[in-house]
Protein backbone atom coordinates (compact mmCIF):
# COMPACT_ATOMS: atom_id res chain seq x y z
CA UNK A 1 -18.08 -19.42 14.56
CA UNK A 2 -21.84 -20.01 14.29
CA UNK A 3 -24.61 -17.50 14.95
CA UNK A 4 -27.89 -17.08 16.20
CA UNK A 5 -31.03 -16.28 13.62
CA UNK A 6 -34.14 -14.34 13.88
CA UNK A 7 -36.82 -14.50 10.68
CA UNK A 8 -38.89 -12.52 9.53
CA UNK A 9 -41.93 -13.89 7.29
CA UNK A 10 -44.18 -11.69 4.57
CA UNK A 11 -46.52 -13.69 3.06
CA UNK A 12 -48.21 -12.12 -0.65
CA UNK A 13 -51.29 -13.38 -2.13
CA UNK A 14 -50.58 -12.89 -5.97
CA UNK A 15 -52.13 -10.19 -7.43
CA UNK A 16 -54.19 -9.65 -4.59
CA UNK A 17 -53.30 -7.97 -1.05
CA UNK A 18 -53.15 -9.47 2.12
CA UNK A 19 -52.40 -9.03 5.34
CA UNK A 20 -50.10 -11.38 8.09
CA UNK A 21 -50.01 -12.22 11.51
CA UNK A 22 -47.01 -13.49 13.34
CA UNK A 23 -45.99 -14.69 16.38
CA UNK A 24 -42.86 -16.62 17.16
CA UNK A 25 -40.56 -17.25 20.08
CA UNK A 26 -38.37 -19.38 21.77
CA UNK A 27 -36.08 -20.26 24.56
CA UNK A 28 -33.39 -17.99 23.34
CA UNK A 29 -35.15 -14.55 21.59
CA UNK A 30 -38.78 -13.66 20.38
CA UNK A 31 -38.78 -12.42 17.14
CA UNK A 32 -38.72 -8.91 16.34
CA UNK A 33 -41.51 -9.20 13.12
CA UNK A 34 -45.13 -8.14 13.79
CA UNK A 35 -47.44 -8.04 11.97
CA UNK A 36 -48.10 -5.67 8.60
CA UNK A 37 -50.50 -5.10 5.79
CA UNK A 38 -48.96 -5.39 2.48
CA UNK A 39 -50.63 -3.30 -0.19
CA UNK A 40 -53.54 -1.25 1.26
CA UNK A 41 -56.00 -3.96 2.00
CA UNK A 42 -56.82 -7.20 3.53
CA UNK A 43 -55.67 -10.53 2.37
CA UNK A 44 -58.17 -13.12 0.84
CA UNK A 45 -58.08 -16.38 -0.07
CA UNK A 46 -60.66 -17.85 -3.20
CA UNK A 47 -62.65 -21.12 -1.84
CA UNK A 48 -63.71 -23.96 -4.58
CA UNK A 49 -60.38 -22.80 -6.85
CA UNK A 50 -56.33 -23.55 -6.50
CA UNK A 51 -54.77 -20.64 -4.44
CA UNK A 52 -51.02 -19.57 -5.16
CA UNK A 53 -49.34 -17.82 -2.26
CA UNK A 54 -46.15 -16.63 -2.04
CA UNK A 55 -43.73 -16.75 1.18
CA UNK A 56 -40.82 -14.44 1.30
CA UNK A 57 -38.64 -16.12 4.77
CA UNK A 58 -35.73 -13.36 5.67
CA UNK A 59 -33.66 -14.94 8.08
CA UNK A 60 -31.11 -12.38 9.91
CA UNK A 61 -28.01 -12.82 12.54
CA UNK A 62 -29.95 -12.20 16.09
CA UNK A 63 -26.00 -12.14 18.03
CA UNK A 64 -22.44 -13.32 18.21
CA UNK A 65 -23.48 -17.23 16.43
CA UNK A 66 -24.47 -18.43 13.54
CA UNK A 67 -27.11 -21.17 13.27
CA UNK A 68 -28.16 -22.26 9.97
CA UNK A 69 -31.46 -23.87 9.31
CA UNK A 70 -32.45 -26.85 8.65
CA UNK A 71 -36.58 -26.92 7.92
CA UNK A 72 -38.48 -23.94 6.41
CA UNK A 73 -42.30 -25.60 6.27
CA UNK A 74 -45.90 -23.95 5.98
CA UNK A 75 -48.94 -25.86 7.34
CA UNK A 76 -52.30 -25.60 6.05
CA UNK A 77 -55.61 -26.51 7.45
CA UNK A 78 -56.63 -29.96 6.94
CA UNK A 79 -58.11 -30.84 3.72
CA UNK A 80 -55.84 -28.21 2.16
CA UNK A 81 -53.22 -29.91 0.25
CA UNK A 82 -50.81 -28.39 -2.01
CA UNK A 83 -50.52 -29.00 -6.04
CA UNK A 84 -47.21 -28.82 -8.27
CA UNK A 85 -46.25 -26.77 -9.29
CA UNK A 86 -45.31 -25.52 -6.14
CA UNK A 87 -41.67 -24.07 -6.03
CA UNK A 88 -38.91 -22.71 -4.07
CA UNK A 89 -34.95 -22.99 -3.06
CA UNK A 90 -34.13 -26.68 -4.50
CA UNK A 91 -32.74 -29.05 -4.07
CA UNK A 92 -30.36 -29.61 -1.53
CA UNK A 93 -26.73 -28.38 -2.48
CA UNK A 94 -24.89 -28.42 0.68
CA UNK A 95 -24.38 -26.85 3.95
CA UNK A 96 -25.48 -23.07 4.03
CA UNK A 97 -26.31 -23.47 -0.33
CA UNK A 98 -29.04 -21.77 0.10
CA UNK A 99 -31.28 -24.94 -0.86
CA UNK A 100 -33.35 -27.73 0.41
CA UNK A 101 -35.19 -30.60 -0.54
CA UNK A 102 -38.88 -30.34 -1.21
CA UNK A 103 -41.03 -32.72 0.92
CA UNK A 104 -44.24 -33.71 1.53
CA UNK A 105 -45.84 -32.75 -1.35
CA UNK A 106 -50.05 -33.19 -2.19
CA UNK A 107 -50.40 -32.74 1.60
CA UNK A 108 -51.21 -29.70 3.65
CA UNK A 109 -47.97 -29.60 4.54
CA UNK A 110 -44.86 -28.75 2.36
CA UNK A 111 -41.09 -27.57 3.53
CA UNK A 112 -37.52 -27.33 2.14
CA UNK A 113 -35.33 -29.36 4.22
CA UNK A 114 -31.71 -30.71 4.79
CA UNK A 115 -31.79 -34.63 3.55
CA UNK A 116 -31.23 -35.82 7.25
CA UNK A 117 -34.19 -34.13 8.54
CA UNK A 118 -36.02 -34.26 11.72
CA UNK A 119 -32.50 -35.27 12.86
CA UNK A 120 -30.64 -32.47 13.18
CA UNK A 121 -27.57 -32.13 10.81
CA UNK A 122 -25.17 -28.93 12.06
CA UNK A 123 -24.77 -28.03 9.07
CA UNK A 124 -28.39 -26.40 7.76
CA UNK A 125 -29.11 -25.93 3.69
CA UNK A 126 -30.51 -22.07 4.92
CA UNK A 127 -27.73 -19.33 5.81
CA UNK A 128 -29.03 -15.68 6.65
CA UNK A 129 -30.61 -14.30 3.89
CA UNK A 130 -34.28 -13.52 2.11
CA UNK A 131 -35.42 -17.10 0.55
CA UNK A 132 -39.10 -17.17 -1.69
CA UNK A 133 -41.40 -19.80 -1.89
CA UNK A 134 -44.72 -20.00 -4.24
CA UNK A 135 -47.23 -22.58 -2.82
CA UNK A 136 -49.80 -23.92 -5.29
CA UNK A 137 -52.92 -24.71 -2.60
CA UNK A 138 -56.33 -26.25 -3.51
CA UNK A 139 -59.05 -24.60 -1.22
CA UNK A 140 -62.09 -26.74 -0.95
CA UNK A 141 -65.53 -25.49 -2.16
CA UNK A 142 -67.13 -24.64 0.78
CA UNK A 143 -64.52 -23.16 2.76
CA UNK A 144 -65.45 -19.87 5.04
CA UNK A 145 -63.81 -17.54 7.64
CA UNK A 146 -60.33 -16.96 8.55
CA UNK A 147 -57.84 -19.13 7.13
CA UNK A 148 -54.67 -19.73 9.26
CA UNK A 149 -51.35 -20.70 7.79
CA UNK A 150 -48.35 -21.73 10.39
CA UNK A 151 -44.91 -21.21 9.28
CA UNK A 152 -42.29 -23.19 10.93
CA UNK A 153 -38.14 -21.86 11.01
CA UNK A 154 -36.14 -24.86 12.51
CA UNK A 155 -31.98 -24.58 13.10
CA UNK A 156 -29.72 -26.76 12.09
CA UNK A 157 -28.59 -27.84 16.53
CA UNK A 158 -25.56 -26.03 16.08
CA UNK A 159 -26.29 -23.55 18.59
CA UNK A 160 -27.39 -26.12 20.65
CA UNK A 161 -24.42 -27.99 20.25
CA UNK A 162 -22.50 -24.92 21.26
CA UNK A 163 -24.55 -25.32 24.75
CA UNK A 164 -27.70 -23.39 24.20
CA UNK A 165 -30.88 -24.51 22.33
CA UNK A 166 -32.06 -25.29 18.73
CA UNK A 167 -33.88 -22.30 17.54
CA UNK A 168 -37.20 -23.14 16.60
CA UNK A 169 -39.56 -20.13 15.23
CA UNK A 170 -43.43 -20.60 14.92
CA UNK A 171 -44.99 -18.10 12.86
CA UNK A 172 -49.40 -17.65 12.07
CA UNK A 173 -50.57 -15.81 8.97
CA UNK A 174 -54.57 -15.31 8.46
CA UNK A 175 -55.99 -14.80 5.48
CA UNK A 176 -59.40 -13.68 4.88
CA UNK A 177 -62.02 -15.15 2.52
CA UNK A 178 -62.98 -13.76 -0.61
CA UNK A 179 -66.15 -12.39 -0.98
CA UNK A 180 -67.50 -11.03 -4.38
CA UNK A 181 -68.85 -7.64 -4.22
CA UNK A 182 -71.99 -6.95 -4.93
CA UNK A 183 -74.35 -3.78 -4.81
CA UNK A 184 -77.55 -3.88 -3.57
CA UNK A 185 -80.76 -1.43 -4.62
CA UNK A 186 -84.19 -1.22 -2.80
CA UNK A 187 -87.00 -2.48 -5.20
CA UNK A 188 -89.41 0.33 -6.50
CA UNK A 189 -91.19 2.17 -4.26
CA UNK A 190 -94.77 3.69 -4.79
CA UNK A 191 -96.68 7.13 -2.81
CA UNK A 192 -100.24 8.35 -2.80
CA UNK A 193 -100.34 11.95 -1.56
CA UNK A 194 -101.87 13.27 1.37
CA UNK A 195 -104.58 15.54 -0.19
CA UNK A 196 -102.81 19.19 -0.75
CA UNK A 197 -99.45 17.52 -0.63
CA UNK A 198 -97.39 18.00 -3.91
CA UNK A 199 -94.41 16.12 -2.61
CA UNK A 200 -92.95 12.86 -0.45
CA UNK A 201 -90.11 12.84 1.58
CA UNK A 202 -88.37 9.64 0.82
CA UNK A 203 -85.48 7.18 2.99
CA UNK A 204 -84.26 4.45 1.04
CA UNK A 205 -80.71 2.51 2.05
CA UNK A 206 -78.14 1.02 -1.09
CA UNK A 207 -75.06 -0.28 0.21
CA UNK A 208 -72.55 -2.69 -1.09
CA UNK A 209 -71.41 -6.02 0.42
CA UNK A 210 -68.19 -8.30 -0.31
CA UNK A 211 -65.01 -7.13 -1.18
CA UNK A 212 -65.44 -3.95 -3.30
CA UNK A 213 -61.80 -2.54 -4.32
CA UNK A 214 -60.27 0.00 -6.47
CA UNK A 215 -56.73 1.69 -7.18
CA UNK A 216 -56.64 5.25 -6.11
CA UNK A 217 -54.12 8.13 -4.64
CA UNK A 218 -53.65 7.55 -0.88
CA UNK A 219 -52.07 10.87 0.63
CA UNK A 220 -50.71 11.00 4.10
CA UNK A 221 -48.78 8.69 5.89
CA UNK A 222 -51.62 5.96 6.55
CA UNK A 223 -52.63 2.24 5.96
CA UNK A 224 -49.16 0.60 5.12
CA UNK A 225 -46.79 3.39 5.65
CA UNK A 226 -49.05 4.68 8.89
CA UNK A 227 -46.62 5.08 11.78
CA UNK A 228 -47.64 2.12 13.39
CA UNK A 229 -46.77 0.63 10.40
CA UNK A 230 -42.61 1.17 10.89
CA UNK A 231 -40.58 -2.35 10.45
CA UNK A 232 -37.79 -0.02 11.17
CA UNK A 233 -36.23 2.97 12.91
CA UNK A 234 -33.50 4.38 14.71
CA UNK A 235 -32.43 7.63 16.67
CA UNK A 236 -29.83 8.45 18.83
CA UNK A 237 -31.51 10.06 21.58
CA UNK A 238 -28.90 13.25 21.33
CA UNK A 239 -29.05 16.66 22.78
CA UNK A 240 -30.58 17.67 19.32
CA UNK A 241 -34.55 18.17 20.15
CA UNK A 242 -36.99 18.33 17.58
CA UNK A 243 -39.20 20.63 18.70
CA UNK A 244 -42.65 20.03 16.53
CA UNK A 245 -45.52 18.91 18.33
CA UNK A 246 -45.86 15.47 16.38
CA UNK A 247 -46.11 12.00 17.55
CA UNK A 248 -42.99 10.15 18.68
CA UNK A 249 -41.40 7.45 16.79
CA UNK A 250 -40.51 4.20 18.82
CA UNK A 251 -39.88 3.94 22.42
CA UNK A 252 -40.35 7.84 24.41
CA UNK A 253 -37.96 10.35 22.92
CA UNK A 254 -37.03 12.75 25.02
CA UNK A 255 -35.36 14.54 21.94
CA UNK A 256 -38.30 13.88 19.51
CA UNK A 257 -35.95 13.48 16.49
CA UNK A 258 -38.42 11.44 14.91
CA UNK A 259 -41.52 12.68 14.66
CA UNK A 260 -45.09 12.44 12.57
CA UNK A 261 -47.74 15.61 12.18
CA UNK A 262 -51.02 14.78 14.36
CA UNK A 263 -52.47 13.99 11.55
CA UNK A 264 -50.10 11.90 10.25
CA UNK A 265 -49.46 13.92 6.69
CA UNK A 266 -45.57 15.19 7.32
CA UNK A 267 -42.68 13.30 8.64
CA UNK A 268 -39.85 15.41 10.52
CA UNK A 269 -36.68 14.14 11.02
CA UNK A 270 -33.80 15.58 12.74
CA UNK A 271 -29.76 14.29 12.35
CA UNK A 272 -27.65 12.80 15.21
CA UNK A 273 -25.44 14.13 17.43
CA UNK A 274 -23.27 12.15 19.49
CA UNK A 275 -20.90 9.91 18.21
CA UNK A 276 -22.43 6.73 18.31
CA UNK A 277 -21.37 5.08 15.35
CA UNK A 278 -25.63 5.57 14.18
CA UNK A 279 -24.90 8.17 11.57
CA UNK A 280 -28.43 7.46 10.09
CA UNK A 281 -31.38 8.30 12.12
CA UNK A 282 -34.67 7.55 10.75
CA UNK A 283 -37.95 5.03 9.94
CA UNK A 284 -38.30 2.33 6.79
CA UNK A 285 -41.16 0.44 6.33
CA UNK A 286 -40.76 -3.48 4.84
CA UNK A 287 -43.81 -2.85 2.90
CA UNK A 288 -43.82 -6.45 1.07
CA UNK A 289 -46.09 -5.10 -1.51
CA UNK A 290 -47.27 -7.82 -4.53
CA UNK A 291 -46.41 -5.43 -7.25
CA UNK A 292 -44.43 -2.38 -8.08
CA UNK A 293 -46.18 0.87 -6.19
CA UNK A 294 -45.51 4.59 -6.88
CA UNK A 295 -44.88 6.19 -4.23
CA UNK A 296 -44.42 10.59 -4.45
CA UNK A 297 -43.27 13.01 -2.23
CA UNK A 298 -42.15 17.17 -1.33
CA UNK A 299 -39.36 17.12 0.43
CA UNK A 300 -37.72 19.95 2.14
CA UNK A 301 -33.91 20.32 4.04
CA UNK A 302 -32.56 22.36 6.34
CA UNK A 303 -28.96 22.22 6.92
CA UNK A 304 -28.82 24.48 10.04
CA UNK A 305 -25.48 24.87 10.97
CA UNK A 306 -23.91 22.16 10.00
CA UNK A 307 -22.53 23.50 7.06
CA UNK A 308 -24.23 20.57 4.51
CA UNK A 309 -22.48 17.81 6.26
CA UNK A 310 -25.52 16.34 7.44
CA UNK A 311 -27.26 14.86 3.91
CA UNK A 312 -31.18 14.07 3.42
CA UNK A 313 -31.38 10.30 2.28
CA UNK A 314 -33.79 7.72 1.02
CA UNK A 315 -33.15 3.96 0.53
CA UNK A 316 -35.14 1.13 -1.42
CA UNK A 317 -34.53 -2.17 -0.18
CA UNK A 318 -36.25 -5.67 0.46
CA UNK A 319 -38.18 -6.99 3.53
CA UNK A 320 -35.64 -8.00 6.04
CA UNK A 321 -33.09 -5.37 4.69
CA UNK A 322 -33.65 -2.12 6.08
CA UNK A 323 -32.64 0.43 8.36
CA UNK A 324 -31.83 -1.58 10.93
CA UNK A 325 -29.22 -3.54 9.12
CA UNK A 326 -26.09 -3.34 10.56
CA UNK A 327 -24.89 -3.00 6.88
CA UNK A 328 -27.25 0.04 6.14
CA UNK A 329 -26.62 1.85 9.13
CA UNK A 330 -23.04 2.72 9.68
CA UNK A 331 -21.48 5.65 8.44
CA UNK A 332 -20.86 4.94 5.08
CA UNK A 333 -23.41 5.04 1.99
CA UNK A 334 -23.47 1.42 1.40
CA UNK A 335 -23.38 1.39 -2.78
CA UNK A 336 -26.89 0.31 -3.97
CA UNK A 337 -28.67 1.32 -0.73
CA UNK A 338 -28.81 4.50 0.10
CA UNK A 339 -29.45 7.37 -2.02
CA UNK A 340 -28.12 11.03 -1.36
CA UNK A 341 -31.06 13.14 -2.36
CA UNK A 342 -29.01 16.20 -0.50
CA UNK A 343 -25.53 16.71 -2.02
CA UNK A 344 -22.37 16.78 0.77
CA UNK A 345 -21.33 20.04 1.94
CA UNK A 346 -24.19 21.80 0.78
CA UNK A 347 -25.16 24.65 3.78
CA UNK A 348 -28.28 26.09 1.94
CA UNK A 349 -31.80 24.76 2.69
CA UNK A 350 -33.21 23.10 0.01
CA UNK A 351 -36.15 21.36 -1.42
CA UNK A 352 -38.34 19.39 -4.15
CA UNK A 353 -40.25 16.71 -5.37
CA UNK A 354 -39.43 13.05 -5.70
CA UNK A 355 -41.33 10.12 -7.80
CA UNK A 356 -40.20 6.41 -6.99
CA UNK A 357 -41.30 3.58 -8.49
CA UNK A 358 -41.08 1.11 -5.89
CA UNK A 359 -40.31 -2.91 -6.93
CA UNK A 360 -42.55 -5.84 -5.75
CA UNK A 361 -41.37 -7.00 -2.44
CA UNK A 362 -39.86 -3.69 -1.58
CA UNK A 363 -38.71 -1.36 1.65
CA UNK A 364 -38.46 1.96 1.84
CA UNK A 365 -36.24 3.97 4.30
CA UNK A 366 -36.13 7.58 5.20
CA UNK A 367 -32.96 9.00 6.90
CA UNK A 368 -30.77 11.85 7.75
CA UNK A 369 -27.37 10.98 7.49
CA UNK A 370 -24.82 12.53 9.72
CA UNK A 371 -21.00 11.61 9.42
CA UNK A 372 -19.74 9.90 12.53
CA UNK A 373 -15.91 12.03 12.50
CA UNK A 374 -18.43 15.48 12.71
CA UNK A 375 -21.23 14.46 14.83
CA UNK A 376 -21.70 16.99 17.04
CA UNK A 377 -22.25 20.38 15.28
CA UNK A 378 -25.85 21.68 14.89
CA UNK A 379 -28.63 18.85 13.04
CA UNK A 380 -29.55 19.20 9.64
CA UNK A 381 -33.59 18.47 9.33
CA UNK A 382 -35.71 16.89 7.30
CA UNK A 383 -39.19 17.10 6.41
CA UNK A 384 -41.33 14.96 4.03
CA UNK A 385 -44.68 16.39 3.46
CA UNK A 386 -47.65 15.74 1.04
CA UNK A 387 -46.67 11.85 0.94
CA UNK A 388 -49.08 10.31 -1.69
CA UNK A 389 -48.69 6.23 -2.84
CA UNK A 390 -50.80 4.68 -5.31
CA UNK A 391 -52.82 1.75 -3.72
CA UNK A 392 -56.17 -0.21 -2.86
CA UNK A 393 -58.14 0.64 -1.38
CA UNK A 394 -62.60 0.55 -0.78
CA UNK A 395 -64.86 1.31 -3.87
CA UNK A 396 -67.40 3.73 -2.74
CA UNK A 397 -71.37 3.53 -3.88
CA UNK A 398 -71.68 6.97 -6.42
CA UNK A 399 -75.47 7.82 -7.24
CA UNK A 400 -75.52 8.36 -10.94
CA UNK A 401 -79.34 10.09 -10.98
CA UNK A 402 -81.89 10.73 -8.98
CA UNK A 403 -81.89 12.11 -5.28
CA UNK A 404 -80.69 11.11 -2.74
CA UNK A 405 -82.45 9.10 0.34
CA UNK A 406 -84.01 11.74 2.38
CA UNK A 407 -85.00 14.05 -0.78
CA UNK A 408 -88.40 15.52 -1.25
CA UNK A 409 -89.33 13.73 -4.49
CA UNK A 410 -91.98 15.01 -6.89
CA UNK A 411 -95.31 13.74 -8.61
CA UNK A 412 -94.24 11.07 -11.16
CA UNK A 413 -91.67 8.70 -11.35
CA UNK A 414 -88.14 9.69 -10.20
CA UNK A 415 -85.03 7.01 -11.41
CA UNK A 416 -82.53 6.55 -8.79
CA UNK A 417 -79.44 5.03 -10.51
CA UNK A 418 -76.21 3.69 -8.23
CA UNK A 419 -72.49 2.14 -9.41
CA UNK A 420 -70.03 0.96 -7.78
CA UNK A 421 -66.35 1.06 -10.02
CA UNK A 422 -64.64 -1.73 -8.75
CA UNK A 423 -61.33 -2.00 -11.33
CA UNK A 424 -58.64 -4.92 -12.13
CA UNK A 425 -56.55 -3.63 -9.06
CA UNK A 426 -59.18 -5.22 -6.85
CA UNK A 427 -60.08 -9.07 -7.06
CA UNK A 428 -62.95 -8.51 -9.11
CA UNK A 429 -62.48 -6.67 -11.88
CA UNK A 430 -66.49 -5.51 -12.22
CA UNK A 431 -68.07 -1.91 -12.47
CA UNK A 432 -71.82 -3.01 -10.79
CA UNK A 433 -75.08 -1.06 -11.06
CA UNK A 434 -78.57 -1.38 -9.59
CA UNK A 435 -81.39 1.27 -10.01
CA UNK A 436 -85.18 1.38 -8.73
CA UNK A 437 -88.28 3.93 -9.27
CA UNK A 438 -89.52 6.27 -6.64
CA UNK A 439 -93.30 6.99 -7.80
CA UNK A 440 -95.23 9.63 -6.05
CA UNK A 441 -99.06 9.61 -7.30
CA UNK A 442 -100.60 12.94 -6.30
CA UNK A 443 -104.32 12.75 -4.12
CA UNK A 444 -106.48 10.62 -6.51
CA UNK A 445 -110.11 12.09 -5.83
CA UNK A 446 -109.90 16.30 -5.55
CA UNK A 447 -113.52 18.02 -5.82
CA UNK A 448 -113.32 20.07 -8.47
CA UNK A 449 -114.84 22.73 -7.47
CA UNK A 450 -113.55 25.39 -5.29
CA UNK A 451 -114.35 26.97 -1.71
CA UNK A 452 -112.86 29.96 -1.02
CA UNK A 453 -112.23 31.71 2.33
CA UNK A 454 -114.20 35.08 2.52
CA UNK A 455 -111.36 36.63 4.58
CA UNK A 456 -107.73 36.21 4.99
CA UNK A 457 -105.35 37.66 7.29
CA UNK A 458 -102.13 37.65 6.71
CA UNK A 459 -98.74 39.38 8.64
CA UNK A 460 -96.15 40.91 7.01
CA UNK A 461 -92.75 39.84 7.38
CA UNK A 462 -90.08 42.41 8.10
CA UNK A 463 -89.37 43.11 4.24
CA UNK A 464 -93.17 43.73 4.16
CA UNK A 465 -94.27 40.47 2.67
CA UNK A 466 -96.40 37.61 2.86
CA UNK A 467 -96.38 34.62 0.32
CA UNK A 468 -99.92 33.60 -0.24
CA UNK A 469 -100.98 30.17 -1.38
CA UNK A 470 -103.70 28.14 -2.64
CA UNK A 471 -103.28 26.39 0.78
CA UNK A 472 -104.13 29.80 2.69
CA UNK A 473 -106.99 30.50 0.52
CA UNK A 474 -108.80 27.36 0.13
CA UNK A 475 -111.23 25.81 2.42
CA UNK A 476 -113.24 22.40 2.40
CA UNK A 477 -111.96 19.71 0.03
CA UNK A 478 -109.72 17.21 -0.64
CA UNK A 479 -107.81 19.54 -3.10
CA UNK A 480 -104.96 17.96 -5.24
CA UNK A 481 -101.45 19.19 -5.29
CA UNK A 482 -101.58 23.23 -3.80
CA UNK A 483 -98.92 24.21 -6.44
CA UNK A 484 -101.51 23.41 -9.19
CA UNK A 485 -103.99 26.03 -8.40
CA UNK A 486 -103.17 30.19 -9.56
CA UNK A 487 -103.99 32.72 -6.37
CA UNK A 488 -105.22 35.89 -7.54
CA UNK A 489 -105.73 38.85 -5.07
CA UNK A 490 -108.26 41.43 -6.06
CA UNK A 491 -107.92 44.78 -5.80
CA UNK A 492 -110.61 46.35 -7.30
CA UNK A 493 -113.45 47.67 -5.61
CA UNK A 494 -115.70 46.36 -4.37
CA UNK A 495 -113.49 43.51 -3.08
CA UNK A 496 -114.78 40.37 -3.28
CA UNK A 497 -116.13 40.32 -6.46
């Protein structure tokens, strides 16, 4: 028998994150792939210079037939033409090998194909599975704003053959151009005072443009494991309500089994019920990051009364492979994929702390695992808390000396030093600087001599004092700076003297 596909396309910028687009649909499905950020950024692309990207196609059974494929392709904008090496699954080794000819190379558009293509040959070089591709492109000098690559998924006829149509699956990823980061400093500013006036309130504005990025600790659940973020989930729906007042996961749940703080730093997740065959509710993410991540996490279970049948569970997988794989979701521990961080028939709560060093090109899957032959009994619950992931994200401008815009600055000449750390992680591996002067020149012409004020009054606060200046006391000038002048009260008789 032969079977419907879906795919599902990540596309990773080497070294350098990225983020896709897709749409794609047909006569027969739309495909269930939307779009995700991989790493913690946006992707860019380097004009004047030969781009590498690499393609990761995961093509999955979407119902009862199987159609292999016949064209995988990627189409870049005119002018854009690829350059060997460019490689992926070749050459052609037979029906469903897992290999196709390369084609059209040195133009913008390059695909691994069965020999007989456009015609179509029943009998596709592509079966279901995760097939990479790395694309040597040269980018003209010159080149700005969003650049759009279409992927193309083609089947082999079969299914049409069979009566329905050839599934054909049209898929747009934008990438972003690459702008260096720079800093940027006002140039040297210069004050006279007002006569009396000691110091000058200052604005000044330094701000960074480009791409500025750095490795750091992300906490929460945010950016690429954000809830809207989920390639993957499943829940049952049963009579076991989680009662937290979190956000729902996935269509409304009545039940709430699946749920995320309001502020998106603990993930709650409550075990099924009803014997459904979906002994693993939960979410995964197909993060498709460009290199290995470390991901850590508290973790905390809750048996209730199930006795420790129910089981806390994480899985690491690939793009395409996740939860929602028939294979990963029955109720079994498929060997490999999911690990029992909970041992079986343990009925006391427990907790801890997990590291993971995640792969390039990973998933990662949360679940709570409830046998299928004693669904039923009260949910075991788990809750994932103080979620941190090392990733990229924005530098941020530090002032390094100086005061800040807004300060009162003093006579002289005040050096306002800025950096920005912008480290390998990021596309440009530069820690930038700027500084400038803020010069504040007191009143240039005081008299030097001195008029007093025969009589002041003053009113006492409610402590009974009064701070008396040089600015209370003195009459006529211009007089320079206040602060420079010594106010001495006599009281000696007769005052005045």
């Amino acid at each position: 028998m032969k079977r419907r596909f879906i795919t599902s396309l990540k596309c990773l910028l080497a070294g350098v994150l990225m983020v896709t687009g897709f749409t794609a649909a047909n006569a027969q499905f739309t495909s269930a792939t939307t779009g995700t950020v991989t790493g913690d950024g946006t992707v860019y692309y380097f004009p004047g210079q030969v781009n590498t990207f690499n393609f990761s196609v995961s093509i999955t059974q979407a119902g009862t037939w199987t159609e292999w494929v016949d064209n995988i392709q990627f189409t870049f904008p005119a002018g854009m033409n690829t350059v060997a090496p460019t490689t992926g699954p070749s050459p052609w080794a037979g029906c469903g090998a897992g290999q196709g000819d390369q084609t059209a190379l040195g133009t913008n558009l390059i695909a691994w194909r069965d020999p007989g293509f456009p015609g179509e040959s029943f009998c596709g070089p592509f079966d279901p599975g995760t097939y990479n591709f790395s694309i040597r492109v040269n980018i003209p000098a010159g080149t700005t704003g969003p650049l759009t690559v279409n992927s193309v998924v083609r089947g082999d006829g079969q299914f049409r053959n069979w009566g329905g149509f050839t599934t054909s699956i049209s898929q747009n990823l934008v990438f972003e151009q690459f702008i260096p980061c720079a800093l940027s400093c006002p140039g040297s500013q210069f004050f006279n005072l007002d006569p009396g006036a000691c110091t000058q309130v200052v604005n000044y504005n330094v701000f960074s443009t480009g791409i500025c990025l750095i490795t750091g600790i992300t906490s929460c659940f945010v950016g690429t494991y954000a809830p809207s973020s989920i390639d993957n989930w499943q829940a049952d729906f049963s009579s076991f309500p989680n009662t937290a007042d979190g956000v729902d996961v996935g269509p409304p749940d009545p039940t709430g089994q699946i749920q995320f703080s309001p502020d998106g730093c603990e993930l709650e997740i409550t075990s099924s019920s009803s014997v459904s065959g979906w002994c693993h509710n939960g979410v995964g993410w197909d993060i498709g990051n460009a290199a290995p991540v470390m991901v850590q996490f508290d973790w905390a279970f809750d048996p209730g009364g199930s006795g420790g049948v129910d089981q806390f569970e994480y899985a690491i997988g690939s793009p395409g492979n996740g939860l929602n794989n028939g294979q990963n979701n029955w109720c079994g521990n498929p060997v490999g994929y999911w690990t029992q961080v909970t041992p079986f028939l343990n009925p006391n709560p427990s907790n801890g702390t997990i590291v993971l060093n995640l792969p390039a090109n990973a998933s990662l899957s949360f679940a709570v695992a409830a046998p299928q032959f004693l669904q039923g009994i009260q949910p075991g619950v788990a809750t994932i808390s103080n979620f941190q992931f090392i990733g990229i994200a924005p530098a941020k401008v530090v002032q390094d000396s100086g005061l800040p815009s807004g300060s009162e600055f003093p006579i002289g000449t005040t050096k306002n030093c800025f950096s920005i750390d912008v480290n390998p992680a990021g596309p440009s591996p530069n820690d930038l600087s700027c500084c400038f002067d803020i010069v504040v020149a007191e009143f240039p012409n005081p008299i030097s001599s001195l008029i007093c004020h025969d009589l002041v009054h003053v009113s006492l606060d409610e402590d009974c004092n009064y701070c008396l200046g040089a600015d209370g006391v003195l009459e006529g000038g211009p007089y320079r700076c206040y602060d420079d002048y010594i106010v001495e009260v006599d009281k000696t008789l007769p005052f005045g003297n």
